[in-house]
Protein backbone atom coordinates (compact mmCIF):
# COMPACT_ATOMS: atom_id res chain seq x y z
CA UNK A 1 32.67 -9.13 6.51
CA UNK A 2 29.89 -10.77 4.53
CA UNK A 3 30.28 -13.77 2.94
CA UNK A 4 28.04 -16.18 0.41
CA UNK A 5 27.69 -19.53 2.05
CA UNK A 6 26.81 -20.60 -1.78
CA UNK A 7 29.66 -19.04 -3.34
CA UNK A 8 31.17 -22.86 -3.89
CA UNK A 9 27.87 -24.45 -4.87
CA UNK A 10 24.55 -24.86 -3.57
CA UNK A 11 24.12 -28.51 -1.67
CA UNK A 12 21.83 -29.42 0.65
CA UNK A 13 22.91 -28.41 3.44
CA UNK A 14 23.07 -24.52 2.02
CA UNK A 15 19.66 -25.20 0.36
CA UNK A 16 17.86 -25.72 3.72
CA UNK A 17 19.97 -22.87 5.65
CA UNK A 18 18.72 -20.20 2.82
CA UNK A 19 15.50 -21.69 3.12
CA UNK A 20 15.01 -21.46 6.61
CA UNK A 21 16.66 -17.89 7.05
CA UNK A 22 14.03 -16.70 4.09
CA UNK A 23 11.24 -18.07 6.53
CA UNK A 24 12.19 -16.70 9.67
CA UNK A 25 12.54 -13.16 7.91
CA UNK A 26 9.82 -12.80 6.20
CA UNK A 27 8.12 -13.58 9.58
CA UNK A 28 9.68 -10.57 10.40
CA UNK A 29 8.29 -8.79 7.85
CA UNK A 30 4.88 -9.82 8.11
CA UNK A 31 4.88 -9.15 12.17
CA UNK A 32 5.90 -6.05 11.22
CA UNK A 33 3.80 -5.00 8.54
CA UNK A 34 0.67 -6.69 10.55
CA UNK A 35 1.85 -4.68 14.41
CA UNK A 36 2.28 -1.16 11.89
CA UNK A 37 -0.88 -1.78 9.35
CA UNK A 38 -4.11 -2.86 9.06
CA UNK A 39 -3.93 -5.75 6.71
CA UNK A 40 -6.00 -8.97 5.72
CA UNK A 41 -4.94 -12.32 6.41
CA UNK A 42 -3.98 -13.35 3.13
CA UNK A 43 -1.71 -10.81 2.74
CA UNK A 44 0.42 -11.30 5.92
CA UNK A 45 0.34 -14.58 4.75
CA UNK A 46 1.78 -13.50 1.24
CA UNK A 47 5.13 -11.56 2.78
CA UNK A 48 5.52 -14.67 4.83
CA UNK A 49 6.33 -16.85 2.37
CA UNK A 50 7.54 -14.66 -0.29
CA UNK A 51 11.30 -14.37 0.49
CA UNK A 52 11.19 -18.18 0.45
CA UNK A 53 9.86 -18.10 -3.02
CA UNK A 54 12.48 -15.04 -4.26
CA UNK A 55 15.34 -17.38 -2.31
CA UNK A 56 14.28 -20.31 -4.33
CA UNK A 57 14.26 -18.65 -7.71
CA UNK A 58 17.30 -16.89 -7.10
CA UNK A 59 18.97 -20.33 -6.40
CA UNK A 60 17.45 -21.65 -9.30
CA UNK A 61 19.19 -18.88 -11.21
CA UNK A 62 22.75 -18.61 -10.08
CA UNK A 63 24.26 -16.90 -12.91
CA UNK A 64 22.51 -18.10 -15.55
CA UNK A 65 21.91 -15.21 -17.59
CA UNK A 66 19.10 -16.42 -19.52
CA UNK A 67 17.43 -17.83 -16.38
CA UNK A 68 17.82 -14.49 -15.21
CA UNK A 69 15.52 -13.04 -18.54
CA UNK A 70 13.27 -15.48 -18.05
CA UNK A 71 12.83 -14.88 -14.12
CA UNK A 72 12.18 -11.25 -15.00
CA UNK A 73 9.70 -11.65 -17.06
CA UNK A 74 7.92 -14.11 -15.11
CA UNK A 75 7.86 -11.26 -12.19
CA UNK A 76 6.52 -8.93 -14.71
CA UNK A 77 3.74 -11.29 -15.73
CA UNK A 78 3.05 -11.37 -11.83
CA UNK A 79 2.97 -7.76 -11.71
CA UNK A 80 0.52 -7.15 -14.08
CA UNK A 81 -1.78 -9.70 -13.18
CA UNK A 82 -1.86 -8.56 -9.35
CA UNK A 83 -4.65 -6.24 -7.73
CA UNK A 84 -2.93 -2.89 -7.40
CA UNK A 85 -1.87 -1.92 -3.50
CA UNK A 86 -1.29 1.08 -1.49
CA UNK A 87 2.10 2.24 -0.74
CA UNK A 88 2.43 0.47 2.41
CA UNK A 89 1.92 -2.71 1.15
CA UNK A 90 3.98 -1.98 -1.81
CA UNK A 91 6.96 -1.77 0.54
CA UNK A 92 6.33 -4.67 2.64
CA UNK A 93 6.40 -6.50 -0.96
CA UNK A 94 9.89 -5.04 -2.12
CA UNK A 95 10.98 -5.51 1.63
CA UNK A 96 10.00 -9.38 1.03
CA UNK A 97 11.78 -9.45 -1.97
CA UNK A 98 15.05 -7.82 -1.47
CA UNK A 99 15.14 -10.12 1.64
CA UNK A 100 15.06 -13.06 -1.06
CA UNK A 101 17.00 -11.45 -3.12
CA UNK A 102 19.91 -11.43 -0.62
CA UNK A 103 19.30 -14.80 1.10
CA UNK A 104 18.72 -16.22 -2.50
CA UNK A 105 22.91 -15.27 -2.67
CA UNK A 106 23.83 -16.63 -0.14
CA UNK A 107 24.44 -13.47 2.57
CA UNK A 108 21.84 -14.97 5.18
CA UNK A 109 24.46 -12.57 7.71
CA UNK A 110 23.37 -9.31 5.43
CA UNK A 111 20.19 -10.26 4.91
CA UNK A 112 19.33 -10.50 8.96
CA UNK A 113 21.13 -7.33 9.71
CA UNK A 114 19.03 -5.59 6.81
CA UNK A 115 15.91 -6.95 7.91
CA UNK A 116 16.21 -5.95 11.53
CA UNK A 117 17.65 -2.35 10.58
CA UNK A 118 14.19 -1.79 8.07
CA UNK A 119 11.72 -3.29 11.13
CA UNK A 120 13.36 -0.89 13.27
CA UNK A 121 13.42 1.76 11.42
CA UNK A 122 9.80 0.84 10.70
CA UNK A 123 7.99 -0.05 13.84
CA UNK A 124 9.97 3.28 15.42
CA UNK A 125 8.39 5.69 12.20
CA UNK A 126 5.06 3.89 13.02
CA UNK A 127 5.02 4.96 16.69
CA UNK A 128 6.12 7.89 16.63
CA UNK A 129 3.35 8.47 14.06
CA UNK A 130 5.65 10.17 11.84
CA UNK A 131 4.00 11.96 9.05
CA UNK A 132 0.50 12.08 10.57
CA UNK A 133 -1.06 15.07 10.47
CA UNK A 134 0.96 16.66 7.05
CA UNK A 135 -2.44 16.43 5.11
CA UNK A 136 -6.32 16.44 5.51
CA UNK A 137 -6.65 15.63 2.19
CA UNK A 138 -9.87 13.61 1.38
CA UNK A 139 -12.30 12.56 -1.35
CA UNK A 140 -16.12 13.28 -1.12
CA UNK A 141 -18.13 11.87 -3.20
CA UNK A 142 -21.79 13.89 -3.54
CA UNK A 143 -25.03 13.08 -5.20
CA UNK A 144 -27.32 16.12 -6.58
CA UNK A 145 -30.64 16.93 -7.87
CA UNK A 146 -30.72 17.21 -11.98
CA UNK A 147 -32.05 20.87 -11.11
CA UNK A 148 -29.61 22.16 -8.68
CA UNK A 149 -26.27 23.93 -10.35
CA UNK A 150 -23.54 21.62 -8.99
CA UNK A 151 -21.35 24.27 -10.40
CA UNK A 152 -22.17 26.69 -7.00
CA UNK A 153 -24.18 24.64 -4.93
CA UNK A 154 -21.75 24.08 -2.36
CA UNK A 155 -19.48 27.21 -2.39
CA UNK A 156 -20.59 28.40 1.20
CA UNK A 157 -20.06 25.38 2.43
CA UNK A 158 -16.76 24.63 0.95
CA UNK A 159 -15.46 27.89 1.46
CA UNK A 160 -16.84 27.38 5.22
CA UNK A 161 -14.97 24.16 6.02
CA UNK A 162 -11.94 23.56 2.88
CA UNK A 163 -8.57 25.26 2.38
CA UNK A 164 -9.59 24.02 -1.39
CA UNK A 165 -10.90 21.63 -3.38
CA UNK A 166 -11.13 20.05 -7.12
CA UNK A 167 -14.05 18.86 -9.08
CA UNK A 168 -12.44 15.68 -10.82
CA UNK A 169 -15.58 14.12 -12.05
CA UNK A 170 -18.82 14.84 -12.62
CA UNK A 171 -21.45 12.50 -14.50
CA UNK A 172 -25.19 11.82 -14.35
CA UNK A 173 -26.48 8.37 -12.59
CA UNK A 174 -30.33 7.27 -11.95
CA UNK A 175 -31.59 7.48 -15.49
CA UNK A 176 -30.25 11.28 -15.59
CA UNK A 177 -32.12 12.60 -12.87
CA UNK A 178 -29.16 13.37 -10.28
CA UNK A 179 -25.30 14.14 -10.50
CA UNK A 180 -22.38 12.13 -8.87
CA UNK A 181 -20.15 14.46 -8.10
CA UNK A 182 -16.27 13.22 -7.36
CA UNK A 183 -14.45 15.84 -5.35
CA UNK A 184 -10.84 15.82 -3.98
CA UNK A 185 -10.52 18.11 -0.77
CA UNK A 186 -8.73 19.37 1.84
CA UNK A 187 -9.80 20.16 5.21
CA UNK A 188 -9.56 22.97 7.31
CA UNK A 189 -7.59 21.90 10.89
CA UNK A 190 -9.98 20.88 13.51
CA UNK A 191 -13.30 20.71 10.83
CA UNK A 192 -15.68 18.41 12.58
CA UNK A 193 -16.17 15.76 9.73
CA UNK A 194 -20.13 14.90 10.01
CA UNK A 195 -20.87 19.05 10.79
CA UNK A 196 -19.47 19.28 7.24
CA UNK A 197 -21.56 16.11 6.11
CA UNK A 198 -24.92 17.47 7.36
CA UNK A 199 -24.04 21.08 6.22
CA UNK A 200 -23.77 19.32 2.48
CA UNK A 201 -26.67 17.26 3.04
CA UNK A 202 -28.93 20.60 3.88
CA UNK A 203 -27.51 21.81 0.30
CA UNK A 204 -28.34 17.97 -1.85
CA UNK A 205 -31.85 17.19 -0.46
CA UNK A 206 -29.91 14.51 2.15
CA UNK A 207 -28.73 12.62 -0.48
CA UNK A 208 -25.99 10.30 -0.36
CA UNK A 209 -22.72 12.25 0.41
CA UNK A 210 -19.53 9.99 1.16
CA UNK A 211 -16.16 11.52 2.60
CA UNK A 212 -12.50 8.79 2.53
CA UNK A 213 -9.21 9.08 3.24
CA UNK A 214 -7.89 9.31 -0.46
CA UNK A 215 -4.60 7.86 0.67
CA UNK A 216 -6.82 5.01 3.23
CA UNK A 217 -4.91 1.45 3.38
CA UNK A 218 -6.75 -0.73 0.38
CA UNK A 219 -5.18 -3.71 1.19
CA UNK A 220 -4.77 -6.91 -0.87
């Protein structure tokens, strides 16, 4: 049912078909990722053109098995040398580049089915909202007084307002005279975020208290 257009040779013609398909998918991808995500410019940007860069190296490859090695590695050096994403834009990445990866072939039928399956699939998870609500796992950063025991300072309160909670760090900041404390929590259903803010306030002197999403959208 699918076949390679380049399975006789890449020529021009072929060259600007795969080219063009690449494009107008990884529009796809970016509308996608930018309707289901909140996301920077740059970044939508990024998936646009990426399948047309995969495409183009996977041309440029064509069997060659040391091509290939050298390809790969060249990916890993990009890899390394990008700013680490979330999850989401992790996928919108390999989405990008399995959509080169197939155009870059030559199965431009394939690789427009398998794009508009995934944005289906996609924009219908996104939604529906699927998975919201599994978690209200956060992470609260707190600042305390050198003479308060950070230890049991804020047991009421987190046995008030948590199902439970981890100390993962705790160091001294301002010349040693208060604690930044790095917590990773988990509400209780329906807690009212700033009652639990000013409740931890009343226990650190108002200092600076800061409550995120642990798994929030960082994007690129």
């Amino acid at each position: 049912m699918f076949n390679s257009i380049i399975s006789g040779g890449i020529n021009i013609e072929n060259f600007a078909a795969c080219l063009a398909t690449a494009f107008a998918l990884g529009l796809v991808v970016a509308f996608v990722h930018m309707k289901t995500t909140h996301s920077n410019r740059n970044f939508i940007t990024t998936l646009a053109i990426l399948p047309i860069l995969v495409t183009t190296v996977i041309l440029m490859v064509n069997g060659n098995l040391g091509t290939g090695v050298a390809v790969m590695g060249a990916f890993s050096l990009v890899r390394f040398r990008s700013i680490p994403g979330n999850s989401r834009a992790i996928l919108s990445v390999f989405f990008a580049m399995a959509i080169g990866l197939a155009v870059g072939t030559g199965y431009l039928a394939f690789a427009a089915i398998f794009t508009i399956a995934v944005a289906i699939i996609t924009a219908t998870l996104s939604f529906i909202n699927f998975g919201a609500g599994t978690t209200q796992e956060k992470k609260l950063t707190v600042l305390v007084p050198e003479d308060l025991d950070y230890t049991t300072v804020f047991d009421k309160a987190f046995n008030k307002y948590l199902n439970g909670y981890t100390l993962e760090k705790a160091k001294t900041t301002n010349l040693g005279s208060l604690f930044e404390l790095t917590y990773r929590i988990n509400l209780k259903k329906g807690t009212s975020e700033k009652e639990f803010i000013d409740t931890l306030r009343e226990r650190n002197g108002n200092l600076k208290v800061a409550l995120s999403h642990t798994l929030a959208e960082e994007e690129l």
